[in-house]
PDB file of N, CA and C in Angstrom:
ATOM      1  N   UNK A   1      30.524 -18.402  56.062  1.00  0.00           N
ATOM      2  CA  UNK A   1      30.343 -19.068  57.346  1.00  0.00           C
ATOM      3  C   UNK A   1      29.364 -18.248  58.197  1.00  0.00           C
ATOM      4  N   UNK A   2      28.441 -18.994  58.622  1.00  0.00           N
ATOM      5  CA  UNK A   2      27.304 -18.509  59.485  1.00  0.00           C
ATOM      6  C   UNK A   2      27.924 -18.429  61.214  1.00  0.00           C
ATOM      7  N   UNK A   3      28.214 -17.032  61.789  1.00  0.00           N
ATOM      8  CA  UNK A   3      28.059 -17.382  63.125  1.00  0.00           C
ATOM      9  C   UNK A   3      26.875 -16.867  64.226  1.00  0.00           C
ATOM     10  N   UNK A   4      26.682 -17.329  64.720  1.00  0.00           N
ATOM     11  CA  UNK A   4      25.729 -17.252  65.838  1.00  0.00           C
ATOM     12  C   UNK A   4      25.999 -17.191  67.320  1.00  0.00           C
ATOM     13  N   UNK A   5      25.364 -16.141  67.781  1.00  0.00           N
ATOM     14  CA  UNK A   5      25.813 -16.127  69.089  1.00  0.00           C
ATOM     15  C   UNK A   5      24.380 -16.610  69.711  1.00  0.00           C
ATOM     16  N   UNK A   6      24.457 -16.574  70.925  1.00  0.00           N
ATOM     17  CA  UNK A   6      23.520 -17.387  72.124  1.00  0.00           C
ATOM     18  C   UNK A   6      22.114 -16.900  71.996  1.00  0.00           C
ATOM     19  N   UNK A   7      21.654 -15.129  71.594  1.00  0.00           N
ATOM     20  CA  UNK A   7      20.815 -14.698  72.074  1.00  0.00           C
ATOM     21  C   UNK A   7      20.165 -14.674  70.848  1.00  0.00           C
ATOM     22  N   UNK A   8      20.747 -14.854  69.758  1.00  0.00           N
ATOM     23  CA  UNK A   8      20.254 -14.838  68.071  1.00  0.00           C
ATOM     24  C   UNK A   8      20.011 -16.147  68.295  1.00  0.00           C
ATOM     25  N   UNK A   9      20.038 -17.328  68.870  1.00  0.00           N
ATOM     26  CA  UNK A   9      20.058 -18.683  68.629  1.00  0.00           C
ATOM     27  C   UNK A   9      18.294 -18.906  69.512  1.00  0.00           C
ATOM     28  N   UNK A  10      18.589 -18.203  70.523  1.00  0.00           N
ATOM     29  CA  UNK A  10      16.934 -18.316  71.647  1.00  0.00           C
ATOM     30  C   UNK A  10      16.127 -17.750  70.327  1.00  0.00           C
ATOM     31  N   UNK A  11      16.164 -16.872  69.733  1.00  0.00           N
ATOM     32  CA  UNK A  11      14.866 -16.610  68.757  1.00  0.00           C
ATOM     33  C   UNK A  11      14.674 -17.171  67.698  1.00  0.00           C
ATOM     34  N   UNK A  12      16.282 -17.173  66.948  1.00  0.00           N
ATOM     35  CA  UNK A  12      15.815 -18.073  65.733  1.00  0.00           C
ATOM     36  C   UNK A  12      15.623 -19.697  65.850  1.00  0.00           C
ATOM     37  N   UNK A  13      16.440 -19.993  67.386  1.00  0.00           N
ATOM     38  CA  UNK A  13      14.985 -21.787  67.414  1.00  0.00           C
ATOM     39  C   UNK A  13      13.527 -21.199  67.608  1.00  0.00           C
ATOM     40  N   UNK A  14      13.245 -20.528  68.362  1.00  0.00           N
ATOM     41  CA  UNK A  14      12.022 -20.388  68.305  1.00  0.00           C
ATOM     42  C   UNK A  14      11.093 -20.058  66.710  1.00  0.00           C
ATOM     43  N   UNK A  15      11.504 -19.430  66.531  1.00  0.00           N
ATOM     44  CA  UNK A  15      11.041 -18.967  65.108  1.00  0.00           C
ATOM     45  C   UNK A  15      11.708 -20.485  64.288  1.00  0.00           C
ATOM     46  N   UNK A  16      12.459 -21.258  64.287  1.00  0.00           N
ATOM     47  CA  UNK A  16      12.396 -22.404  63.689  1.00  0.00           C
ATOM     48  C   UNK A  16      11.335 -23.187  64.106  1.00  0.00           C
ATOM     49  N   UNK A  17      11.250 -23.422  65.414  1.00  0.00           N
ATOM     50  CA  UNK A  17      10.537 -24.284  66.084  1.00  0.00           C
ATOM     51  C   UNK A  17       8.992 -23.898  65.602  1.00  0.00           C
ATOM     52  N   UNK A  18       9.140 -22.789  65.213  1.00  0.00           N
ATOM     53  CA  UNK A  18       7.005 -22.364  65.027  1.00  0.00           C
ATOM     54  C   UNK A  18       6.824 -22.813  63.502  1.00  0.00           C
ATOM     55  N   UNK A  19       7.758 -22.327  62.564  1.00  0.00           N
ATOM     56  CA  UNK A  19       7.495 -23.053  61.178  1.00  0.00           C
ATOM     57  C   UNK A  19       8.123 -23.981  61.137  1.00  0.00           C
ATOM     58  N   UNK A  20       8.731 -24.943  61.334  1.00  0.00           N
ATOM     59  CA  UNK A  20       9.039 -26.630  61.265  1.00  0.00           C
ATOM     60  C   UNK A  20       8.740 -27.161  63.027  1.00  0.00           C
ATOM     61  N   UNK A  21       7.370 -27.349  62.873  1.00  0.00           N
ATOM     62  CA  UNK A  21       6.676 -27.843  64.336  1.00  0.00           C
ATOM     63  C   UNK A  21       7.190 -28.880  64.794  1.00  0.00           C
ATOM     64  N   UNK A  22       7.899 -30.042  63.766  1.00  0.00           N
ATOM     65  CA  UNK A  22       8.294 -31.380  63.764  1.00  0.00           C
ATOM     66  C   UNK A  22      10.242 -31.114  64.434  1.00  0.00           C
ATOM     67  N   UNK A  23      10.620 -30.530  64.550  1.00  0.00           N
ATOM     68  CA  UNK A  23      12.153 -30.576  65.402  1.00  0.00           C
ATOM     69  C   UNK A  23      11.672 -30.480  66.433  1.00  0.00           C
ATOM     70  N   UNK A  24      12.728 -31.368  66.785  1.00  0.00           N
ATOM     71  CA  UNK A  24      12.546 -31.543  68.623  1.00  0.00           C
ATOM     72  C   UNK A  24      13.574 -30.891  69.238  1.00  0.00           C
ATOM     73  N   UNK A  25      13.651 -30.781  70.382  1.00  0.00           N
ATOM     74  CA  UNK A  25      14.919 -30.417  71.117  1.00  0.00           C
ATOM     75  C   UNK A  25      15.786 -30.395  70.502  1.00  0.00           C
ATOM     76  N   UNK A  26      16.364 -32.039  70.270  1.00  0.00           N
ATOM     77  CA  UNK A  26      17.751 -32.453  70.118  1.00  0.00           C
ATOM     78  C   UNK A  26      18.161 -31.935  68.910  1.00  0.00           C
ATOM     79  N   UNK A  27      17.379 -31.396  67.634  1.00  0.00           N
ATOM     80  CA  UNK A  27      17.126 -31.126  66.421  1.00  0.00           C
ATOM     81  C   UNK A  27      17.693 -29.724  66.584  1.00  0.00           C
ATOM     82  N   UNK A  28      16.923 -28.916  67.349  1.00  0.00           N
ATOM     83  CA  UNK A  28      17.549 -27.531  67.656  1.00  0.00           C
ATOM     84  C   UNK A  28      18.592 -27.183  68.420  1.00  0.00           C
ATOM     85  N   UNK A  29      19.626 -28.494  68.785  1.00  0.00           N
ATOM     86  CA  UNK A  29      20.746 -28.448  70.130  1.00  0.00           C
ATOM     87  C   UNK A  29      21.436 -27.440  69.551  1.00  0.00           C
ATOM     88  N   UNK A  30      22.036 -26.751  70.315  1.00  0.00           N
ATOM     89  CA  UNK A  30      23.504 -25.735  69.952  1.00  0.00           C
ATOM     90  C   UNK A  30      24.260 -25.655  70.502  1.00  0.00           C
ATOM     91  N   UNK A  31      25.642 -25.332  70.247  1.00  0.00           N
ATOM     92  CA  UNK A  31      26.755 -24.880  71.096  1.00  0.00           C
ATOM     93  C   UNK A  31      27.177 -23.830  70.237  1.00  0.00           C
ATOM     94  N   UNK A  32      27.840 -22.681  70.948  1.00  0.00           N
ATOM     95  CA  UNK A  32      28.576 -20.989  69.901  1.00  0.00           C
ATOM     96  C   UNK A  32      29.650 -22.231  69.312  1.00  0.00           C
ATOM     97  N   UNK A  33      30.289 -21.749  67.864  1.00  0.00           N
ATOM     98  CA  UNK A  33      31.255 -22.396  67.431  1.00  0.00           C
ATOM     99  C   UNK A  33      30.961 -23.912  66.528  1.00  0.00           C
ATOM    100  N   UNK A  34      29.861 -24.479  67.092  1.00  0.00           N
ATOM    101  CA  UNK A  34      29.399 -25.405  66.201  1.00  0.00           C
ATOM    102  C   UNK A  34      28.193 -25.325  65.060  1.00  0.00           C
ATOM    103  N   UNK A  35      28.720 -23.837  64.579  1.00  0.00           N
ATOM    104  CA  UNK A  35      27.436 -23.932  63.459  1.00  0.00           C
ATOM    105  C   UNK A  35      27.464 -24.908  62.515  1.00  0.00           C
ATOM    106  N   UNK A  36      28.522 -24.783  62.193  1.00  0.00           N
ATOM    107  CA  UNK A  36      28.313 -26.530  60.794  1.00  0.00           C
ATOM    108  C   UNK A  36      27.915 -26.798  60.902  1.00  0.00           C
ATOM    109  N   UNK A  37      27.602 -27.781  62.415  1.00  0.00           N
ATOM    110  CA  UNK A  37      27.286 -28.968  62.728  1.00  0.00           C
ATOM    111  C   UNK A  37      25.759 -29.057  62.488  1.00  0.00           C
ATOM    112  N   UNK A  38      25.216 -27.511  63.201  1.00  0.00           N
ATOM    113  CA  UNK A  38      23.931 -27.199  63.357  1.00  0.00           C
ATOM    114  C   UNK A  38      23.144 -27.212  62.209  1.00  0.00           C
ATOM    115  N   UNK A  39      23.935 -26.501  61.148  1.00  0.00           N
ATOM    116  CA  UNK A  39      23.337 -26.676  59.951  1.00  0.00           C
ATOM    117  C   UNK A  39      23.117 -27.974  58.770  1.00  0.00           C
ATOM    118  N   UNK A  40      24.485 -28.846  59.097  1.00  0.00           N
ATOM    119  CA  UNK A  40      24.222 -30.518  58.693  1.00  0.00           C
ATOM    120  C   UNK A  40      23.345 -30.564  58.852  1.00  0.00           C
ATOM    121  N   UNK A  41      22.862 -30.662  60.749  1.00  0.00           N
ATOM    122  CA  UNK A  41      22.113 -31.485  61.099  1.00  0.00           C
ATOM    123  C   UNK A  41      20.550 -30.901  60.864  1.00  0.00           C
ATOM    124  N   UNK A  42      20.348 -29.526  60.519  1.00  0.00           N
ATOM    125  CA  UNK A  42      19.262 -29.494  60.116  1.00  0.00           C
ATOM    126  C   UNK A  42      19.095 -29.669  58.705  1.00  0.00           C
ATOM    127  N   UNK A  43      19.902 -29.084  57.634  1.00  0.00           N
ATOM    128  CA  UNK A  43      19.678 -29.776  56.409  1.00  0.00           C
ATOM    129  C   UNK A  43      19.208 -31.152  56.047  1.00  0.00           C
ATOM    130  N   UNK A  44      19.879 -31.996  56.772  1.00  0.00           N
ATOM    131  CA  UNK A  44      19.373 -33.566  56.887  1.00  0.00           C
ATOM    132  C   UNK A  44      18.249 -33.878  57.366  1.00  0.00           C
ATOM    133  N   UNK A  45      17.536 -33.300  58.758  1.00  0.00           N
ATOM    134  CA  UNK A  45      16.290 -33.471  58.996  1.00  0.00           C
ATOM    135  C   UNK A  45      15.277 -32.645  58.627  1.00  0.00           C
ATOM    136  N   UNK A  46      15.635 -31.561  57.552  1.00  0.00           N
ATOM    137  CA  UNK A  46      14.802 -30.916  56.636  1.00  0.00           C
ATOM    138  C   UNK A  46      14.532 -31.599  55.438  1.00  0.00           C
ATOM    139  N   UNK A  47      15.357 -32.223  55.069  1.00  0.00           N
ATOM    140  CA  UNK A  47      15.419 -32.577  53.505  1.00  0.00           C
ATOM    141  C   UNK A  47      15.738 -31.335  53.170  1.00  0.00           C
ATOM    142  N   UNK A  48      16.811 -30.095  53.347  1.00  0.00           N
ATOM    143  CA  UNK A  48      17.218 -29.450  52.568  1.00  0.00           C
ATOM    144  C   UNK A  48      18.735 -29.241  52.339  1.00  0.00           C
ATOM    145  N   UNK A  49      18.866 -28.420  51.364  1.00  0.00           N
ATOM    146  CA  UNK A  49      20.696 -28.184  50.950  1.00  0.00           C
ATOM    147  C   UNK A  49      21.154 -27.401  52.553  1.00  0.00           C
ATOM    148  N   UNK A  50      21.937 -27.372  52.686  1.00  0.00           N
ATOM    149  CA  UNK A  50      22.889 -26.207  53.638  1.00  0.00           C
ATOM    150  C   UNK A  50      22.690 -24.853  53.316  1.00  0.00           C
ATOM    151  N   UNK A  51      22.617 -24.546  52.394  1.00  0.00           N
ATOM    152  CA  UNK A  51      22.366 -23.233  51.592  1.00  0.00           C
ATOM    153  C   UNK A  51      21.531 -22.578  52.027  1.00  0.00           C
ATOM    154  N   UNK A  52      20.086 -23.359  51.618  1.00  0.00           N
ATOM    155  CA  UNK A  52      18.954 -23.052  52.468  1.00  0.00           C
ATOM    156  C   UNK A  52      18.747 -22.905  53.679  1.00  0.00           C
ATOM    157  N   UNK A  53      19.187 -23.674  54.779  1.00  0.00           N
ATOM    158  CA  UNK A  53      19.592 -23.150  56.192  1.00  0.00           C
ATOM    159  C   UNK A  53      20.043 -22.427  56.567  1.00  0.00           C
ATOM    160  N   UNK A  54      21.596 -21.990  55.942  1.00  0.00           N
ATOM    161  CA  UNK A  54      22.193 -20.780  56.315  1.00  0.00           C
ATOM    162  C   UNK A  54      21.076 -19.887  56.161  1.00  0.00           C
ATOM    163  N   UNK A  55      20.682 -19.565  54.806  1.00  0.00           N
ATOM    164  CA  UNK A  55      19.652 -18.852  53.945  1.00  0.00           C
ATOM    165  C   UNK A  55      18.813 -18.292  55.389  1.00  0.00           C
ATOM    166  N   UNK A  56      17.920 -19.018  55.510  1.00  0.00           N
ATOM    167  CA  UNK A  56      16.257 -19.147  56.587  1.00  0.00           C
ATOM    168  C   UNK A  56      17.077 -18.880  58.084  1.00  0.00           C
ATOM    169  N   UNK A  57      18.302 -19.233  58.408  1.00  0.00           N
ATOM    170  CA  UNK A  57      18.544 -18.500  59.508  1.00  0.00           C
ATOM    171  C   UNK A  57      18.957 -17.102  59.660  1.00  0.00           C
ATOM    172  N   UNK A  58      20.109 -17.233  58.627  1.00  0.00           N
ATOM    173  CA  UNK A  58      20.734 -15.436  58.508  1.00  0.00           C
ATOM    174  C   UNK A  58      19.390 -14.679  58.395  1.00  0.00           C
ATOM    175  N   UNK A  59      18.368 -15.326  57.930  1.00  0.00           N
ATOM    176  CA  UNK A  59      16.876 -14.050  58.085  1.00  0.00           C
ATOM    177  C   UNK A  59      16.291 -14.143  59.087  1.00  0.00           C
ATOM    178  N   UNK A  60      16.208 -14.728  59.641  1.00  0.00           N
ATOM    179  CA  UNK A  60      15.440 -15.276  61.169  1.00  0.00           C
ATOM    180  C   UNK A  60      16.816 -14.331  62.277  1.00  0.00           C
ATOM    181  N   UNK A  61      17.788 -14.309  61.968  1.00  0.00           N
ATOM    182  CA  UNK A  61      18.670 -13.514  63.217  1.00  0.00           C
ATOM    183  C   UNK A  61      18.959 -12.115  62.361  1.00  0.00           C
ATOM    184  N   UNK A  62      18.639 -11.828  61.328  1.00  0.00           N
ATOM    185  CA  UNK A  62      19.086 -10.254  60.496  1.00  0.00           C
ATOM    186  C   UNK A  62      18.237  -9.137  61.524  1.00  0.00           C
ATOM    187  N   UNK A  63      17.000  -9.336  61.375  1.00  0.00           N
ATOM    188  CA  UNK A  63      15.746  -8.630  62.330  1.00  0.00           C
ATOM    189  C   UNK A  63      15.403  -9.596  63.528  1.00  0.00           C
ATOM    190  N   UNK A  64      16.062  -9.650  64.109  1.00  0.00           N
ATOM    191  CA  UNK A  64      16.265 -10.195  65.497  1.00  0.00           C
ATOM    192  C   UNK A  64      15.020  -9.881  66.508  1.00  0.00           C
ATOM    193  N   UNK A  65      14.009  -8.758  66.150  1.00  0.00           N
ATOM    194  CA  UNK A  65      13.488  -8.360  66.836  1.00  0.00           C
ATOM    195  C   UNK A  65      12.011  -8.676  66.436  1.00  0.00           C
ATOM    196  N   UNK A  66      11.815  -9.095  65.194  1.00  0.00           N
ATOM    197  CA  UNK A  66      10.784  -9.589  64.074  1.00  0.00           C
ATOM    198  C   UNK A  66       9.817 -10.881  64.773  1.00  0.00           C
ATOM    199  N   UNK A  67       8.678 -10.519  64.798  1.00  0.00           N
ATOM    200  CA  UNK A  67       8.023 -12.145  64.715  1.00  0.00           C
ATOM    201  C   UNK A  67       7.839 -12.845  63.809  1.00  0.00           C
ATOM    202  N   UNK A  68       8.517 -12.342  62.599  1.00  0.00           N
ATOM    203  CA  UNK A  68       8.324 -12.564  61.197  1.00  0.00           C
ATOM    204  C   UNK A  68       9.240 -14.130  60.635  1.00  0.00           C
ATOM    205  N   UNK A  69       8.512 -14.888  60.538  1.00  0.00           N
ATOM    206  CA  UNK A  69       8.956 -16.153  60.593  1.00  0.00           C
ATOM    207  C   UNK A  69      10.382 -16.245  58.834  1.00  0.00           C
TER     208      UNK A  69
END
């Protein structure tokens, strides 16, 4: 289980938002506690598994400090 807090979430949308240009807002919505949801809902508008999301986020919030997409 992937959790995420608030301040890992401001960078890794951003860093989502720069390599998948096509999510919008509503695409990147969050609340703490609803990661599932977050990750459904991007798997589905990725065309990818869940796996892969967890995957591309746990690296996007590991080096938190990274511009490294």
């Amino acid at each position: 289980m992937l959790k995420i807090n608030e301040e890992q979430w401001l960078v890794a949308k951003e860093k989502l938002r720069r390599k998948y240009n096509h999510l919008s807002d509503k695409d990147l919505a969050f609340q703490a506690g609803e990661e599932d949801k977050l990750i459904h809902k991007l798997a589905s508008r990725l065309r990818r598994k869940p796996s892969y999301i967890i995957f591309t986020i746990g690296k996007e919030i590991q080096d938190i400090n990274s511009n490294r997409l």
